[in-house]
Protein backbone atom coordinates (compact mmCIF):
# COMPACT_ATOMS: atom_id res chain seq x y z
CA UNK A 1 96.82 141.34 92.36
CA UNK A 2 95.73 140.52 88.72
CA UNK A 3 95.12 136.97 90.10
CA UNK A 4 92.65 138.70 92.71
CA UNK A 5 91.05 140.34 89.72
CA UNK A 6 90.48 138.02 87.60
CA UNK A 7 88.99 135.76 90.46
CA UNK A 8 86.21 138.53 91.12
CA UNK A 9 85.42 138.95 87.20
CA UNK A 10 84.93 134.84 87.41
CA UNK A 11 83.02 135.19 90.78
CA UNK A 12 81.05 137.84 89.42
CA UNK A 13 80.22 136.31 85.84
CA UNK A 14 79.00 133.55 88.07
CA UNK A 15 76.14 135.26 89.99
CA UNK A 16 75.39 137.37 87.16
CA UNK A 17 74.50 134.24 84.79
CA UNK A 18 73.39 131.94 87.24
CA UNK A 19 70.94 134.46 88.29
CA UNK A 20 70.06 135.02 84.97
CA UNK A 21 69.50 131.06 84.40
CA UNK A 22 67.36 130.93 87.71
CA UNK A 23 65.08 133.20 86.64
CA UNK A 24 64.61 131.96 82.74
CA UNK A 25 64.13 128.53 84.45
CA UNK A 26 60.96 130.25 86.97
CA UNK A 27 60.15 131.56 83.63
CA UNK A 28 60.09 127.84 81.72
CA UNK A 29 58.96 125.54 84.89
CA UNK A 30 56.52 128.34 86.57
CA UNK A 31 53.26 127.62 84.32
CA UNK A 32 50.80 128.94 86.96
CA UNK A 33 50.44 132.66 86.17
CA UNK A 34 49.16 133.07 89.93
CA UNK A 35 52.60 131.52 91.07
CA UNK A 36 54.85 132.98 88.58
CA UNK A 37 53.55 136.57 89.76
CA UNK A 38 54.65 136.31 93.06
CA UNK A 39 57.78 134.56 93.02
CA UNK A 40 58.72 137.41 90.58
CA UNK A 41 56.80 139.80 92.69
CA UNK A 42 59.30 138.76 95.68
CA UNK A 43 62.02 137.80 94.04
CA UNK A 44 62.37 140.36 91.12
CA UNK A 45 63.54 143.42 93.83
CA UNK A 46 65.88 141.27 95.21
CA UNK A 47 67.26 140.13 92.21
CA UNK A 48 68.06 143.13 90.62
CA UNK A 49 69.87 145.10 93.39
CA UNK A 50 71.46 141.44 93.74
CA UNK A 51 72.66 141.78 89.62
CA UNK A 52 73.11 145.26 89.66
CA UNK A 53 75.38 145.22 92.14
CA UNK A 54 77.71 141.79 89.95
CA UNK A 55 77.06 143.98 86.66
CA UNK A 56 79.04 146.90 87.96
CA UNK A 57 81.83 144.39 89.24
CA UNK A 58 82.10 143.11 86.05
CA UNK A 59 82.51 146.50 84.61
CA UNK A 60 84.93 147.58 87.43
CA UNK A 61 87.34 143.80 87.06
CA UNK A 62 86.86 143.89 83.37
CA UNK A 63 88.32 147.30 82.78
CA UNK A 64 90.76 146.63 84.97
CA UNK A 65 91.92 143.82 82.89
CA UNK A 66 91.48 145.42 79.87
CA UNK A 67 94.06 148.01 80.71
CA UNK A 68 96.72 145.43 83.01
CA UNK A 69 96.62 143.30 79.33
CA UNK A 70 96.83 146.38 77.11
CA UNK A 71 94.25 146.61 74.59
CA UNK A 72 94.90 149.32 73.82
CA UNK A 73 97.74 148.75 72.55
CA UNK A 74 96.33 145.69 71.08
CA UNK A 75 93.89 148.05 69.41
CA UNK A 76 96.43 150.72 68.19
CA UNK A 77 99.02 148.18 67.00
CA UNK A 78 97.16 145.02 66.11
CA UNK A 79 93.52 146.39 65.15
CA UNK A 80 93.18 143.38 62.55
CA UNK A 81 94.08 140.81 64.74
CA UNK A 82 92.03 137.84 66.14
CA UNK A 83 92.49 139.52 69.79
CA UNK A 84 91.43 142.72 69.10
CA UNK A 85 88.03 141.24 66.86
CA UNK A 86 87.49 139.41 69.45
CA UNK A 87 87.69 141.83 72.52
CA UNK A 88 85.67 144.73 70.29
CA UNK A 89 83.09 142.38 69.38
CA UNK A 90 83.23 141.41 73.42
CA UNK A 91 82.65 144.88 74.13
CA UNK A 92 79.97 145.76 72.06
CA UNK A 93 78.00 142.84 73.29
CA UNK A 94 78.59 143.51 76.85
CA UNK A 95 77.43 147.48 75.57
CA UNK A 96 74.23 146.03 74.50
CA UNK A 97 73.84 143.82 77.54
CA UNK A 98 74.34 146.80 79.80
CA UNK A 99 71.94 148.82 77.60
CA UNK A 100 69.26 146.33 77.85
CA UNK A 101 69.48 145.56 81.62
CA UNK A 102 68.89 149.16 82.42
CA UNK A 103 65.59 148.80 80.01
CA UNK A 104 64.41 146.29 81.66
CA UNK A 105 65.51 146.86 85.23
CA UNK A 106 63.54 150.58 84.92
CA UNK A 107 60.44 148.96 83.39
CA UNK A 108 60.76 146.11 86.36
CA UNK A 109 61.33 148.83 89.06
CA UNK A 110 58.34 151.63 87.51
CA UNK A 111 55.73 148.97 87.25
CA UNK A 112 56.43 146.63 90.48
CA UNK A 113 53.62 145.77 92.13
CA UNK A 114 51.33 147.03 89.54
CA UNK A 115 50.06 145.63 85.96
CA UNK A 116 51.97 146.40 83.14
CA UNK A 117 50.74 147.68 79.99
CA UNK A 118 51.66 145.47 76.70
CA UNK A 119 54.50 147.57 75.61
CA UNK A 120 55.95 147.62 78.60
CA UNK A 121 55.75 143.54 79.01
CA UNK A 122 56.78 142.85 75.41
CA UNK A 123 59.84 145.32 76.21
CA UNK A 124 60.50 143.89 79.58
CA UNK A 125 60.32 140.18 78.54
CA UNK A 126 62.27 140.59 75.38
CA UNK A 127 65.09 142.64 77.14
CA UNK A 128 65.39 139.68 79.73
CA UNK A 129 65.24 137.35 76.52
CA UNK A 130 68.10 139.08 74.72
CA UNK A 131 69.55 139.11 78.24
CA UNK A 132 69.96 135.68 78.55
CA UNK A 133 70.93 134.53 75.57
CA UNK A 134 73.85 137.86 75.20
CA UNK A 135 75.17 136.66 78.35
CA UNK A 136 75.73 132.87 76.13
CA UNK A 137 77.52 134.81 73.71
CA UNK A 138 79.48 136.99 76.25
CA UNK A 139 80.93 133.44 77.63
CA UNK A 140 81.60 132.38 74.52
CA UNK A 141 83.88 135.47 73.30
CA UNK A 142 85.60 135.13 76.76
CA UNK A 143 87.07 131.81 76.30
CA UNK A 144 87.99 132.80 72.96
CA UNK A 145 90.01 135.93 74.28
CA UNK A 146 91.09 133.71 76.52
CA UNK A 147 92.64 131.10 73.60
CA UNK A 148 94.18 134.19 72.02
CA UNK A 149 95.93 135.13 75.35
């Protein structure tokens, strides 16, 4: 069943990033305003019910595997060890990440289909910024934890 699990975590990491990567790519290639505004304008409703709904599978899987493997254990017994730095540093990232995507998905959501004001696009684009490159990191701690396995 773990097997199963871990499978959807993978699967879900997948969309989630490669969603992610689509849309900093529209961002980078895009360099018509005109056409950047409505591919996001179509796209950007989509896309977040579409990562919304991989976000809270990775929540679900993850916590599943965080309790099947023990943590916290690994945190009451080991809290100095390269596993448990590694997994708490995981989490607080993935924290953040969560934090920021519902920032930006309620500025993307309040002000679709009408202009946003500066604040709100500074906000938006530097959540989906921090977004992006968190989700670099994320991979990165995972195939650590994965080493200390």
């Amino acid at each position: 069943m773990i097997k199963v699990v871990l499978y959807t975590h993978i699967l879900a990491a997948t969309a989630w990033i490669g969603g992610s990567l689509l849309l900093f790519a529209l961002g980078v290639l895009l360099r018509d305003r005109k056409a950047q505004k409505q591919v996001y304008a179509h796209l950007g409703p989509l896309y977040g019910y579409f990562e919304t709904f991989w976000l809270v599978i990775l929540w679900i899987t993850g916590l599943t595997m965080f309790f099947h493997f023990g943590f916290p254990d690994v945190f009451k017994h080991a809290p100095d060890s390269e596993l448990a730095r590694l997994m708490h540093v995981k989490l607080m990232i993935v924290g953040g990440l969560t934090l920021l995507t519902v920032i930006h998905m309620t500025i993307a959501f309040k002000t679709h289909g009408i202009e946003r004001s500066t604040l709100q696009n500074i906000v938006s684009r530097g959540s989906s910024m921090a977004i992006f490159l968190l989700n670099l990191v994320i991979i990165w701690y995972a195939i650590g934890i994965r080493d200390a396995l």
